[in-house]
PDB file of N, CA and C in Angstrom:
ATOM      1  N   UNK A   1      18.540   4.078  -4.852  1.00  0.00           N
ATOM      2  CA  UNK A   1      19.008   3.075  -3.917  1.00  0.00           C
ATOM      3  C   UNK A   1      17.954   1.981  -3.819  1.00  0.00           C
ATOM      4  N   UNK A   2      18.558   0.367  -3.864  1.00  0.00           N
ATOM      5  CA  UNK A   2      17.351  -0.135  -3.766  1.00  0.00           C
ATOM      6  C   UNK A   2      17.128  -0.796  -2.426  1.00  0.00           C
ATOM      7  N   UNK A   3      15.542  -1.923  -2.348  1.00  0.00           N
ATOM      8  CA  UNK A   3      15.970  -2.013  -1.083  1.00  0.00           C
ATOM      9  C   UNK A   3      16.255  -2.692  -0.268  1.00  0.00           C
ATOM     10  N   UNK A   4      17.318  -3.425  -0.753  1.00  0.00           N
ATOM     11  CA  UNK A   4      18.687  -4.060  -0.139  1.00  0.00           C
ATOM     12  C   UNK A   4      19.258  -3.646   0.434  1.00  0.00           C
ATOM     13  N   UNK A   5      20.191  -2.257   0.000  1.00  0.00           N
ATOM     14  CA  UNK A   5      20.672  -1.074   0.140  1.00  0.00           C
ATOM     15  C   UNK A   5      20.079  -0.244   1.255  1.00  0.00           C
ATOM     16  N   UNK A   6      19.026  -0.262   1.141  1.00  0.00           N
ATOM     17  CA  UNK A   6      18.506   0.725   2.174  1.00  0.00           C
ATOM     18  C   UNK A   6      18.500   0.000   3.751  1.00  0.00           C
ATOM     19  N   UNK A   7      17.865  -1.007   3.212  1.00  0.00           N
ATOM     20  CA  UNK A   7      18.183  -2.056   4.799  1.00  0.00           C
ATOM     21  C   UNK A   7      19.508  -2.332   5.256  1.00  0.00           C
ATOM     22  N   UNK A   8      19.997  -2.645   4.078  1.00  0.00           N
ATOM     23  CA  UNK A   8      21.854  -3.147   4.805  1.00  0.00           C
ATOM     24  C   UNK A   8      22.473  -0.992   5.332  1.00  0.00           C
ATOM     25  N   UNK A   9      22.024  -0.414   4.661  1.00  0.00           N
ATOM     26  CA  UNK A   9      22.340   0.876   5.179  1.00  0.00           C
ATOM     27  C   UNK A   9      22.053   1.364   6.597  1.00  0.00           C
ATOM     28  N   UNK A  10      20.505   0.600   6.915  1.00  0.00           N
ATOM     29  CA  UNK A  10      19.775   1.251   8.198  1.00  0.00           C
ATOM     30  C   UNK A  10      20.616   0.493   9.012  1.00  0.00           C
ATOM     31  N   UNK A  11      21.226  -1.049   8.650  1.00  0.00           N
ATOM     32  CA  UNK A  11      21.217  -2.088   9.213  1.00  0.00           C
ATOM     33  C   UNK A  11      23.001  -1.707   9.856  1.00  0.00           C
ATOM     34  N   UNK A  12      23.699  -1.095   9.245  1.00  0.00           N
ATOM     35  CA  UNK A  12      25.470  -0.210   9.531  1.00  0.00           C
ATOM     36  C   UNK A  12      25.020   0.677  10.077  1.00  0.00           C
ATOM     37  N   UNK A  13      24.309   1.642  10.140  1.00  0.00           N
ATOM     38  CA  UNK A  13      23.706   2.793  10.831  1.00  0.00           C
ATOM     39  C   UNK A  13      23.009   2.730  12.363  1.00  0.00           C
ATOM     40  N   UNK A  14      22.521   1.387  12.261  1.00  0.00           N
ATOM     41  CA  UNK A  14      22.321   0.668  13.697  1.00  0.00           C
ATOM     42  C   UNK A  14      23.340   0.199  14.650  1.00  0.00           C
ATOM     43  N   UNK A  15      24.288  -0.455  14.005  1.00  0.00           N
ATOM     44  CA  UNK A  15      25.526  -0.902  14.715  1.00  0.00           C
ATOM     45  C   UNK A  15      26.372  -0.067  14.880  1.00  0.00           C
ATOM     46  N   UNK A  16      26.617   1.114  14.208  1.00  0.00           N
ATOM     47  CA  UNK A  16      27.114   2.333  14.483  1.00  0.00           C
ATOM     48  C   UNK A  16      26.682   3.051  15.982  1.00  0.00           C
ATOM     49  N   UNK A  17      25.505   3.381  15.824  1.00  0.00           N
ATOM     50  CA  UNK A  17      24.835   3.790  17.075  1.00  0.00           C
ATOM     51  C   UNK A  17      25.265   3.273  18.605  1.00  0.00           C
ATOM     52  N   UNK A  18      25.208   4.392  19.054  1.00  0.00           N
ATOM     53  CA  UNK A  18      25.283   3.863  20.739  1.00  0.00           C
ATOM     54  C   UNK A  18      23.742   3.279  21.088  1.00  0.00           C
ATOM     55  N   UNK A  19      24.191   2.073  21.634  1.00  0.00           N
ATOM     56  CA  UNK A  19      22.734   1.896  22.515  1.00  0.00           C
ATOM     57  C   UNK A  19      22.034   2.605  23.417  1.00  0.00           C
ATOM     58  N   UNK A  20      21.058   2.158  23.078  1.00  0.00           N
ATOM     59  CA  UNK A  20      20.076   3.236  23.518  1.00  0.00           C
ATOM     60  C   UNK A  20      19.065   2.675  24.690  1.00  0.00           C
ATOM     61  N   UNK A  21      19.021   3.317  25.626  1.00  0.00           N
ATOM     62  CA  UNK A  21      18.183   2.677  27.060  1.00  0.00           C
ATOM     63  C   UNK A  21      16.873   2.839  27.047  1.00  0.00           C
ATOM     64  N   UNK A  22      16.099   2.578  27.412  1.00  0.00           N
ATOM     65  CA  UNK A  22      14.678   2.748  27.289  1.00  0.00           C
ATOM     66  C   UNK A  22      14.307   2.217  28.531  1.00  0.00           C
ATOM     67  N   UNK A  23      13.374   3.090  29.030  1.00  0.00           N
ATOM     68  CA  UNK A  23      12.700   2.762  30.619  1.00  0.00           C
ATOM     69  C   UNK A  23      11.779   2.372  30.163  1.00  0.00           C
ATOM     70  N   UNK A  24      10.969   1.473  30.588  1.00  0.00           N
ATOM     71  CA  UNK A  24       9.154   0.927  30.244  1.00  0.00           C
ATOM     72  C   UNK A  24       8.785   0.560  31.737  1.00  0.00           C
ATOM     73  N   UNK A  25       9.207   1.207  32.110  1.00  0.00           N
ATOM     74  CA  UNK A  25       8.701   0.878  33.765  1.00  0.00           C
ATOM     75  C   UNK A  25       7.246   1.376  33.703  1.00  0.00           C
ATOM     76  N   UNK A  26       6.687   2.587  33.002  1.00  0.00           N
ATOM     77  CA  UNK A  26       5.889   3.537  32.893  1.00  0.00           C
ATOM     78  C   UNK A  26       4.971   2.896  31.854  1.00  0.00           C
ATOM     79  N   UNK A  27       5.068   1.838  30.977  1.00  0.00           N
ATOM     80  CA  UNK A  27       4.136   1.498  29.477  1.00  0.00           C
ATOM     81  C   UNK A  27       2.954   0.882  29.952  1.00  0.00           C
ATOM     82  N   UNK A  28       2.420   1.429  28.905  1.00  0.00           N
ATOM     83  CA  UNK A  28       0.650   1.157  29.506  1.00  0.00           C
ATOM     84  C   UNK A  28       0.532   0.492  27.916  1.00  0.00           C
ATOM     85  N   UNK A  29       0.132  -0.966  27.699  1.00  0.00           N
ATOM     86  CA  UNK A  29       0.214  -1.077  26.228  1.00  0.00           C
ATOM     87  C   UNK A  29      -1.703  -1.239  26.478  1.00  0.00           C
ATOM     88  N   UNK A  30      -1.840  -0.610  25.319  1.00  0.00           N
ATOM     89  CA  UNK A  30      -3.508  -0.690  24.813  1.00  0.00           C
ATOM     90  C   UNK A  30      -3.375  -1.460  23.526  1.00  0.00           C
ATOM     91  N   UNK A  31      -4.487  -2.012  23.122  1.00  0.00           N
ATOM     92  CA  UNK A  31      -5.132  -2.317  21.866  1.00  0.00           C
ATOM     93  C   UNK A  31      -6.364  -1.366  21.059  1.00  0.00           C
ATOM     94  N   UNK A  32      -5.895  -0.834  19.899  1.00  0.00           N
ATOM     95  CA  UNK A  32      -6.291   0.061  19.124  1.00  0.00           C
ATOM     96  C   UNK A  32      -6.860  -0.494  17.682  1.00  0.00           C
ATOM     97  N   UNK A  33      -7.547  -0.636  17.440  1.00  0.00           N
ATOM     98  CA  UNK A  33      -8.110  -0.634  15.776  1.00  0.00           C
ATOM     99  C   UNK A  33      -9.023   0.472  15.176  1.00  0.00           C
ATOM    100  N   UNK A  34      -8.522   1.521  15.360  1.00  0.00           N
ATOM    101  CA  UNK A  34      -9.025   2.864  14.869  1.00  0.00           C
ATOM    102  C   UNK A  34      -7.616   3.803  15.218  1.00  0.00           C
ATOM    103  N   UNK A  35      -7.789   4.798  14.458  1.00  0.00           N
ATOM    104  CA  UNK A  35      -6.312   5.423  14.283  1.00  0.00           C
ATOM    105  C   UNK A  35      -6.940   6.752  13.417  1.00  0.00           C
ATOM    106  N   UNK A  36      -6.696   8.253  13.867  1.00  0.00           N
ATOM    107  CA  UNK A  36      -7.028   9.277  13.123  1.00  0.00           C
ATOM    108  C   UNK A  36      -5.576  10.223  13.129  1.00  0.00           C
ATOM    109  N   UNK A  37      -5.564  10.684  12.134  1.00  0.00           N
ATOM    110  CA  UNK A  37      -4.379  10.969  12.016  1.00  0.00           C
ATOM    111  C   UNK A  37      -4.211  12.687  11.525  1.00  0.00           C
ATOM    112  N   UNK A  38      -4.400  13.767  12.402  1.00  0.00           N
ATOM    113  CA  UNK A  38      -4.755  15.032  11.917  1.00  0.00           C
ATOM    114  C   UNK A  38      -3.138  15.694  11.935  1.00  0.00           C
ATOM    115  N   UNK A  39      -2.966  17.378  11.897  1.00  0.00           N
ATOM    116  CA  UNK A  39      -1.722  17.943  12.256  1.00  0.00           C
ATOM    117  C   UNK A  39      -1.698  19.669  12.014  1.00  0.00           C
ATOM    118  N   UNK A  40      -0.653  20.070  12.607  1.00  0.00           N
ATOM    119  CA  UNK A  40      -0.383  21.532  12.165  1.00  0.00           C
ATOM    120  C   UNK A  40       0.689  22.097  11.311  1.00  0.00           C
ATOM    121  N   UNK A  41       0.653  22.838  10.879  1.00  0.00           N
ATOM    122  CA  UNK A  41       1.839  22.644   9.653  1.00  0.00           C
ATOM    123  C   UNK A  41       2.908  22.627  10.993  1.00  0.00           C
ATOM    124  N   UNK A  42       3.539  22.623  12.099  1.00  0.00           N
ATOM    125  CA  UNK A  42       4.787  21.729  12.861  1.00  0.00           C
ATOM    126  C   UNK A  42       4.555  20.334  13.527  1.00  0.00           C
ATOM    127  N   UNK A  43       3.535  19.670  13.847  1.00  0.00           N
ATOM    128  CA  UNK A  43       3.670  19.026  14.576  1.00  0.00           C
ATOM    129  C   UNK A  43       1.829  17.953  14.036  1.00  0.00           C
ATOM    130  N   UNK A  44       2.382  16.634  14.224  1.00  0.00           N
ATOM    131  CA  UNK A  44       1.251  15.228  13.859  1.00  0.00           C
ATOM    132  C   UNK A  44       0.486  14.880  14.659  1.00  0.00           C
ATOM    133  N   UNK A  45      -0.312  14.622  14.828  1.00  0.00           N
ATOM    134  CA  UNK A  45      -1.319  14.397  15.930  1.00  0.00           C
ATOM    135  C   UNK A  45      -2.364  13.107  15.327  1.00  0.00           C
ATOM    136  N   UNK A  46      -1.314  12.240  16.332  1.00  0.00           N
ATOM    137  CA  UNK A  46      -2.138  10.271  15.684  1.00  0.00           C
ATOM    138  C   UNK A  46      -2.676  10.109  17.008  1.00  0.00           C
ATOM    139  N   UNK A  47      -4.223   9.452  16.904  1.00  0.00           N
ATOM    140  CA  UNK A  47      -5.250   9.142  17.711  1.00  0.00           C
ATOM    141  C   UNK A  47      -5.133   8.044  17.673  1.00  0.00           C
ATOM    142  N   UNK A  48      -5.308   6.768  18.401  1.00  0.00           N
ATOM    143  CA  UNK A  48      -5.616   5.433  18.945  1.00  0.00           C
ATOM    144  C   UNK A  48      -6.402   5.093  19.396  1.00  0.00           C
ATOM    145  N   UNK A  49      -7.365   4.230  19.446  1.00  0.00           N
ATOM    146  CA  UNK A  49      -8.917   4.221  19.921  1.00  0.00           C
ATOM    147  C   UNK A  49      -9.400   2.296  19.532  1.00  0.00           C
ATOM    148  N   UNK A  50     -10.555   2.800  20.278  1.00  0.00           N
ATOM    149  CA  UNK A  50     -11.200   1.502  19.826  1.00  0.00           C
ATOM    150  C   UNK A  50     -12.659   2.044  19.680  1.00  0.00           C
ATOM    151  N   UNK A  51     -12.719   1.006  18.329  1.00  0.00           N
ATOM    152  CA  UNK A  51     -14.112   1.522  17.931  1.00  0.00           C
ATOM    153  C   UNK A  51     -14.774  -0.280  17.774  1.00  0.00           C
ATOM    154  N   UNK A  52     -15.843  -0.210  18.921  1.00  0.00           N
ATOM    155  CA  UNK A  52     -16.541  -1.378  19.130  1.00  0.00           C
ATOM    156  C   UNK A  52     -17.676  -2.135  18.103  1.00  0.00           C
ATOM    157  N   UNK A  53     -17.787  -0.958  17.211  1.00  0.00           N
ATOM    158  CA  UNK A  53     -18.358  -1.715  16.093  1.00  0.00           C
ATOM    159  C   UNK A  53     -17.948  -1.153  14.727  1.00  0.00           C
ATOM    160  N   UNK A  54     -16.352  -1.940  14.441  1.00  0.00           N
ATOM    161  CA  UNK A  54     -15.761  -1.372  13.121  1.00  0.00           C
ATOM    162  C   UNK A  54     -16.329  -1.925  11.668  1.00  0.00           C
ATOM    163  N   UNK A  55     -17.407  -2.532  11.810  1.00  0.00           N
ATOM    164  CA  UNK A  55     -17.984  -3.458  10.730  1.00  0.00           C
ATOM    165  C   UNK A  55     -19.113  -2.295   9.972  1.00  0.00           C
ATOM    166  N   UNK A  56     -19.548  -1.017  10.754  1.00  0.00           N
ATOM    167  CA  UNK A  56     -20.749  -0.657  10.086  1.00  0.00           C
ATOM    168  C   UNK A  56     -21.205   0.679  10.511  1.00  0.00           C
ATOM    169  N   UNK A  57     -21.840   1.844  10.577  1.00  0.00           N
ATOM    170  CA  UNK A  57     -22.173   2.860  11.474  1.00  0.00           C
ATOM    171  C   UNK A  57     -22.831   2.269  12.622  1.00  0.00           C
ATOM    172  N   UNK A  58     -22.631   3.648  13.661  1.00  0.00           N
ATOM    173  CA  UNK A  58     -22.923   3.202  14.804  1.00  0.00           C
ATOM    174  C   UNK A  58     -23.762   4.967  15.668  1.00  0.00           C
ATOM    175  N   UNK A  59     -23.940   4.679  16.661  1.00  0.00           N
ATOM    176  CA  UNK A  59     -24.560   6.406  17.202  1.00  0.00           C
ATOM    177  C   UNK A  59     -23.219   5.703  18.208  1.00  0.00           C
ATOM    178  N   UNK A  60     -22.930   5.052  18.797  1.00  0.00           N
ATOM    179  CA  UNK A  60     -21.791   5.161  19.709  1.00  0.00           C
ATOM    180  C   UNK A  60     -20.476   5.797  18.977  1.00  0.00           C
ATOM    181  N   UNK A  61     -19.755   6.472  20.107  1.00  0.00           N
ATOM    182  CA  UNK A  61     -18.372   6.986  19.643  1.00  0.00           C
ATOM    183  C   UNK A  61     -17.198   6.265  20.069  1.00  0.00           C
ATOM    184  N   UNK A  62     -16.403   6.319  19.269  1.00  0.00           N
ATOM    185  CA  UNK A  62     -15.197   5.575  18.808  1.00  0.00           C
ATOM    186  C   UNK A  62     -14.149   6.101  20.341  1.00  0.00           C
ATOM    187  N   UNK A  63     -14.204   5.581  21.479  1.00  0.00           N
ATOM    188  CA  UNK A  63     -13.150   5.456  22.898  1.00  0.00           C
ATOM    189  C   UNK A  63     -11.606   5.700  22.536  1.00  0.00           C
ATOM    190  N   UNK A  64     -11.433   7.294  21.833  1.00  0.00           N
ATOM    191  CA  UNK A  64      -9.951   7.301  21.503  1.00  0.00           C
ATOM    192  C   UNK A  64      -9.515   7.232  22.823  1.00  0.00           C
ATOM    193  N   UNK A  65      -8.214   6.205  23.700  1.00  0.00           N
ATOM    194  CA  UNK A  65      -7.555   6.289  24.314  1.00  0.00           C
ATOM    195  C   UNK A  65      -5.945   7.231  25.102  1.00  0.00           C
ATOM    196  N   UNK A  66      -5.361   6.995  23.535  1.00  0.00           N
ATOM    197  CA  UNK A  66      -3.882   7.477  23.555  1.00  0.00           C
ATOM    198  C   UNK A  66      -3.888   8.191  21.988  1.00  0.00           C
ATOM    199  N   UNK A  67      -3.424   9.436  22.391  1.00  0.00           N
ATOM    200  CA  UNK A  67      -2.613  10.718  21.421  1.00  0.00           C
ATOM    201  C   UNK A  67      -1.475  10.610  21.563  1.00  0.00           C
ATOM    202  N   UNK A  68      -0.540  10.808  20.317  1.00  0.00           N
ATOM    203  CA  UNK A  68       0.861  10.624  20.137  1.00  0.00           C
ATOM    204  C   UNK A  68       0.808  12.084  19.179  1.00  0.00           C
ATOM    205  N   UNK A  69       1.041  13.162  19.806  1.00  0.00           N
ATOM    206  CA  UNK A  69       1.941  14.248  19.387  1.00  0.00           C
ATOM    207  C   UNK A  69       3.909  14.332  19.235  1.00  0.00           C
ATOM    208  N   UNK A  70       3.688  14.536  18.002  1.00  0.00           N
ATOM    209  CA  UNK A  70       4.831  14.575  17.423  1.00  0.00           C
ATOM    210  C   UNK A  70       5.565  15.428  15.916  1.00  0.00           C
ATOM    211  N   UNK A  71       6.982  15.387  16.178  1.00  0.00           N
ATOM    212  CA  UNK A  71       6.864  16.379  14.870  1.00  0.00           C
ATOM    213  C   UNK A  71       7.255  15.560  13.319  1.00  0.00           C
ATOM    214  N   UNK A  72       7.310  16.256  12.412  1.00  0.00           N
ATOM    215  CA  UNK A  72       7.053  15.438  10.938  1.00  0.00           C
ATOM    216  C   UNK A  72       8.680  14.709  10.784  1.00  0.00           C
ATOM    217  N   UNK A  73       9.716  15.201  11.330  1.00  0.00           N
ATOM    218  CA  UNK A  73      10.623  14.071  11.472  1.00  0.00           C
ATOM    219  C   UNK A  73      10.777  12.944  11.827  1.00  0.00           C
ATOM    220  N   UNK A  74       9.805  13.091  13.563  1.00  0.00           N
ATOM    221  CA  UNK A  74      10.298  11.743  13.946  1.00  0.00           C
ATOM    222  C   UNK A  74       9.113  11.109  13.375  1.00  0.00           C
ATOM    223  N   UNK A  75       7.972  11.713  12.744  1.00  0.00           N
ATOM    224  CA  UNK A  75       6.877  10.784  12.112  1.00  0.00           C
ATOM    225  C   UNK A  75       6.938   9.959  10.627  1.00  0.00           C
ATOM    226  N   UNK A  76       8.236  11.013  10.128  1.00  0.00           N
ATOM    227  CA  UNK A  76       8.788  10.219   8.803  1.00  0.00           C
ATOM    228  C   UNK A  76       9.620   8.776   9.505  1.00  0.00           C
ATOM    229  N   UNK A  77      10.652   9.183  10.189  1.00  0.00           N
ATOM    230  CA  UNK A  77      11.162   8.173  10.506  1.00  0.00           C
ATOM    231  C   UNK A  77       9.865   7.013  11.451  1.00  0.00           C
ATOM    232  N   UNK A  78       8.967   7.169  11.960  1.00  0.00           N
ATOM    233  CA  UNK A  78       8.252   5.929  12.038  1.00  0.00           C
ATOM    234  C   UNK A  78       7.602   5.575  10.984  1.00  0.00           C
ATOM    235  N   UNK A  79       7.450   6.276  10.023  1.00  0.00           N
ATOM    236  CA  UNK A  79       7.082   5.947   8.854  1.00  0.00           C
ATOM    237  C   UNK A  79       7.745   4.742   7.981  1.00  0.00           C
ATOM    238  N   UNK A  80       8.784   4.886   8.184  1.00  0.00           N
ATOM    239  CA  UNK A  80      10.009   4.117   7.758  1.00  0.00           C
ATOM    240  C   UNK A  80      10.133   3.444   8.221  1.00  0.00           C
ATOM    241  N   UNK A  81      10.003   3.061   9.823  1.00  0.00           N
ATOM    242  CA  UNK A  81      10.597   2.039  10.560  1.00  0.00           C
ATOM    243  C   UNK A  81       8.969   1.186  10.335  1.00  0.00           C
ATOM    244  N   UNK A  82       8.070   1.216  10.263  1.00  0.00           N
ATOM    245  CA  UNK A  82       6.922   0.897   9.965  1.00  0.00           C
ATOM    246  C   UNK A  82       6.762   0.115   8.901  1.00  0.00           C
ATOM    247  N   UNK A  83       7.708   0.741   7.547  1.00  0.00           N
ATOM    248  CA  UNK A  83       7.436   0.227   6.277  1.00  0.00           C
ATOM    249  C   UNK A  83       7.752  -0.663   6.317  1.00  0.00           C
ATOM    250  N   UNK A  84       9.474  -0.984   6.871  1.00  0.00           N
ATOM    251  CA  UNK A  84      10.130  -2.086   7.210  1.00  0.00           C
ATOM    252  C   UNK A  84       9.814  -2.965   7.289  1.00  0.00           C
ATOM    253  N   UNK A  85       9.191  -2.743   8.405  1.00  0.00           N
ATOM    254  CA  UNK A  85       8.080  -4.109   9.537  1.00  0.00           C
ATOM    255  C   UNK A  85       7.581  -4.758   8.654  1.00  0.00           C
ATOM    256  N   UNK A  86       6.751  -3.508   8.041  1.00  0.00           N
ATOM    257  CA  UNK A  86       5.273  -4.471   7.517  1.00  0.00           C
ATOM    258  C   UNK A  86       5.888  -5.425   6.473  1.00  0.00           C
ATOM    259  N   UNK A  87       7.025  -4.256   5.666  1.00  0.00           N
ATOM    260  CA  UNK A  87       7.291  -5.649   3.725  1.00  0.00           C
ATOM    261  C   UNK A  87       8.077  -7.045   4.843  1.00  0.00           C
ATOM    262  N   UNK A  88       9.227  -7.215   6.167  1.00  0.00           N
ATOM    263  CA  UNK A  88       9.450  -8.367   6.412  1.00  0.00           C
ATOM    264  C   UNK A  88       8.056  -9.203   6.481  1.00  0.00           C
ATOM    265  N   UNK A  89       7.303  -8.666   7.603  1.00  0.00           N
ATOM    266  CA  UNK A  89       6.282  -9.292   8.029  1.00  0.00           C
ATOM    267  C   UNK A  89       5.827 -10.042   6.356  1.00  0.00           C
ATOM    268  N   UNK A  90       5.278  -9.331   5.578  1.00  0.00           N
ATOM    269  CA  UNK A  90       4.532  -9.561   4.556  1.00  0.00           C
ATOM    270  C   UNK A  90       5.586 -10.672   3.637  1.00  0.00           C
ATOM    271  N   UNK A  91       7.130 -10.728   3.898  1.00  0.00           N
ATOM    272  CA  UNK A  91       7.668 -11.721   3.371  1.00  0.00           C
ATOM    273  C   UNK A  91       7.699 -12.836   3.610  1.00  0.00           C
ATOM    274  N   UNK A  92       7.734 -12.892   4.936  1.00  0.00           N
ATOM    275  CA  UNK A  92       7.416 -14.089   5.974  1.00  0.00           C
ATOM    276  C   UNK A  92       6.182 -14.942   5.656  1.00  0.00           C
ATOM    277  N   UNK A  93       4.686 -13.882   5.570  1.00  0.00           N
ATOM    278  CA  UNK A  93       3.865 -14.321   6.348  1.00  0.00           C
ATOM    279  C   UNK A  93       2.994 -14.365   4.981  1.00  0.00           C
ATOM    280  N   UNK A  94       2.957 -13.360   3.721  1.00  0.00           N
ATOM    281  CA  UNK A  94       2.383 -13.351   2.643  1.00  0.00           C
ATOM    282  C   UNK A  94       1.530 -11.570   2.729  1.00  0.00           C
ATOM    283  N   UNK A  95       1.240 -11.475   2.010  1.00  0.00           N
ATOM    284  CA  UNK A  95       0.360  -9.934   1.937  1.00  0.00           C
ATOM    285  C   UNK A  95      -0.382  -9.046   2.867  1.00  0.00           C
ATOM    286  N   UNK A  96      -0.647  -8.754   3.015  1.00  0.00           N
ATOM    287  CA  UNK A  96      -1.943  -8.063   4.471  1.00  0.00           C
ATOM    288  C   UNK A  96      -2.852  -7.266   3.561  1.00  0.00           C
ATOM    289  N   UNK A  97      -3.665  -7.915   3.154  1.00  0.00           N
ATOM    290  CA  UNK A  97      -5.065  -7.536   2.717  1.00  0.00           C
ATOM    291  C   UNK A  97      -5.563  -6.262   3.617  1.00  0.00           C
ATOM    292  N   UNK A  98      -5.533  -4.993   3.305  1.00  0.00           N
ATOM    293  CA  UNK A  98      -6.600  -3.975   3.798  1.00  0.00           C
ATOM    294  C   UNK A  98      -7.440  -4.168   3.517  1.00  0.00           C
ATOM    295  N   UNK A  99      -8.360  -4.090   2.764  1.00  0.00           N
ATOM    296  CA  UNK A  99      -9.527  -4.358   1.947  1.00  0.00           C
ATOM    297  C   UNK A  99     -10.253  -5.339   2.771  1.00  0.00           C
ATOM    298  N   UNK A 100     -11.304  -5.355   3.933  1.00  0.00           N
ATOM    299  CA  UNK A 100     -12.047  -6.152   4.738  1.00  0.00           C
ATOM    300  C   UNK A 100     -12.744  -7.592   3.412  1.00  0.00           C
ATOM    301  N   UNK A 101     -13.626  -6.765   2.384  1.00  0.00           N
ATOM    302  CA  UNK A 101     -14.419  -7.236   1.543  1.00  0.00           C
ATOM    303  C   UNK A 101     -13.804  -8.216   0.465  1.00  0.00           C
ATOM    304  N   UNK A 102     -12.429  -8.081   0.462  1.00  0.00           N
ATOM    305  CA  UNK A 102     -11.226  -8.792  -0.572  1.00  0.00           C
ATOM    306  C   UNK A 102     -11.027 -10.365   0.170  1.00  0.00           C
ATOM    307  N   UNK A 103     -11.336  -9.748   1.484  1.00  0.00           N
ATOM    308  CA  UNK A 103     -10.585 -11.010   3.130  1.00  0.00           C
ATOM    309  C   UNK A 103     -12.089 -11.955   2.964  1.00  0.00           C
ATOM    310  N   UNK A 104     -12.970 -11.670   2.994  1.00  0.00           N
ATOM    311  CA  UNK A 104     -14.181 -12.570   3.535  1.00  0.00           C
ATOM    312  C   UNK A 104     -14.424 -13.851   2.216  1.00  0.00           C
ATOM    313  N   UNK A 105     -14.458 -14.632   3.411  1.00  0.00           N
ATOM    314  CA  UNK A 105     -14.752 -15.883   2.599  1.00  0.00           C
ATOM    315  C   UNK A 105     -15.806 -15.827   1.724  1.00  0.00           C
ATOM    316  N   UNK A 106     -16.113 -16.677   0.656  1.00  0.00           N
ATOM    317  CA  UNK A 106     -17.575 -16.487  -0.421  1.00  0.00           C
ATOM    318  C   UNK A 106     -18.873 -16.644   0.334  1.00  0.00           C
ATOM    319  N   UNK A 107     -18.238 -17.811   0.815  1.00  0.00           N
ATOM    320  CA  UNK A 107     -19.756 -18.242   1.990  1.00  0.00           C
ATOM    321  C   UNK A 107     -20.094 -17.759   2.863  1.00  0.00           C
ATOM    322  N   UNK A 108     -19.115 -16.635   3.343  1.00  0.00           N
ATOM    323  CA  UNK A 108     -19.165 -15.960   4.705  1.00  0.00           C
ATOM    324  C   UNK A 108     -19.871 -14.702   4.181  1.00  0.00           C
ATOM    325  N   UNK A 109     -19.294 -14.568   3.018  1.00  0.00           N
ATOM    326  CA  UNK A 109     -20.078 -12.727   2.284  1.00  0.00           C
ATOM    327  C   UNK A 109     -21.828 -13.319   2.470  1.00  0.00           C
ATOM    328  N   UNK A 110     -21.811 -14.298   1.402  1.00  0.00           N
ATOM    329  CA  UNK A 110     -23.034 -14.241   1.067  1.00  0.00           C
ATOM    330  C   UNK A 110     -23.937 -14.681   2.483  1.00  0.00           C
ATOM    331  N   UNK A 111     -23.353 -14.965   3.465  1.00  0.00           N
ATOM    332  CA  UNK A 111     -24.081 -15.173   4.329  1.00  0.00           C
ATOM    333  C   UNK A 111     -24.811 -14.338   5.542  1.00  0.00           C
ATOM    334  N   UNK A 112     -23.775 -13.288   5.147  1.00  0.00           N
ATOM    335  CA  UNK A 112     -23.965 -11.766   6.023  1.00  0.00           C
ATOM    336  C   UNK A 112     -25.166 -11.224   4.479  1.00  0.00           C
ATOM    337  N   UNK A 113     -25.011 -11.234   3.639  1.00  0.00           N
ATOM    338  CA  UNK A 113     -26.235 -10.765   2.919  1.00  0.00           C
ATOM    339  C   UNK A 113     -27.665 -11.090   2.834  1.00  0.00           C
ATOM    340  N   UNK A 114     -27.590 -12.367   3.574  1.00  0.00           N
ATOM    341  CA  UNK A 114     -29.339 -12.723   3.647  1.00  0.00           C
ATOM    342  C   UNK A 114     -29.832 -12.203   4.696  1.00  0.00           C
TER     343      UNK A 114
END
């Protein structure tokens, strides 16, 4: 299936669905740039955190905030709903460089090296 197909599929599979309610009376949104991701053979266990100096080692520890226990279904399916995101985003917007060292300007590298 390609993935045209798969989107126009999720995309009938959505409109199919009953809507769905969601309370957020309760959401606490944080900002995270650290993420550990352990598990048991039933169930995923993703960490969220902030780590105040992601550029280099540190003796400080990384302030995990919020744990999201969950099982390998609904973690495939965010897996998926994730992938989504990112290839629109990345159509829109152009690539998302992981690679910190790929991102830095020439002048900016060599300038952290002196």
């Amino acid at each position: 299936m390609s993935q045209a197909e798969t989107e126009q599929a999720a995309g009938e599979q959505a409109q199919r669905a009953p809507a769905l309610k969601v309370d957020e009376s309760k959401l606490i949104a944080m900002y995270a740039n650290f993420c550990r991701v352990t598990g048991t053979p039933e169930e995923l266990i993703i960490d969220f955190g902030l780590n105040a100096h992601p550029f280099g080692p540190t003796e400080e520890p990384v302030s995990v905030g919020q744990r999201i226990v969950t099982n390998y279904y609904t973690a495939k399916r965010l897996l998926h709903a994730l992938h989504l995101t990112v290839q629109r985003h990345e159509a829109a917007f152009g690539v998302l460089e992981t690679d910190v060292q790929k991102r830095v300007v020439p002048q900016a590298r060599q300038a952290t090296r002196t």
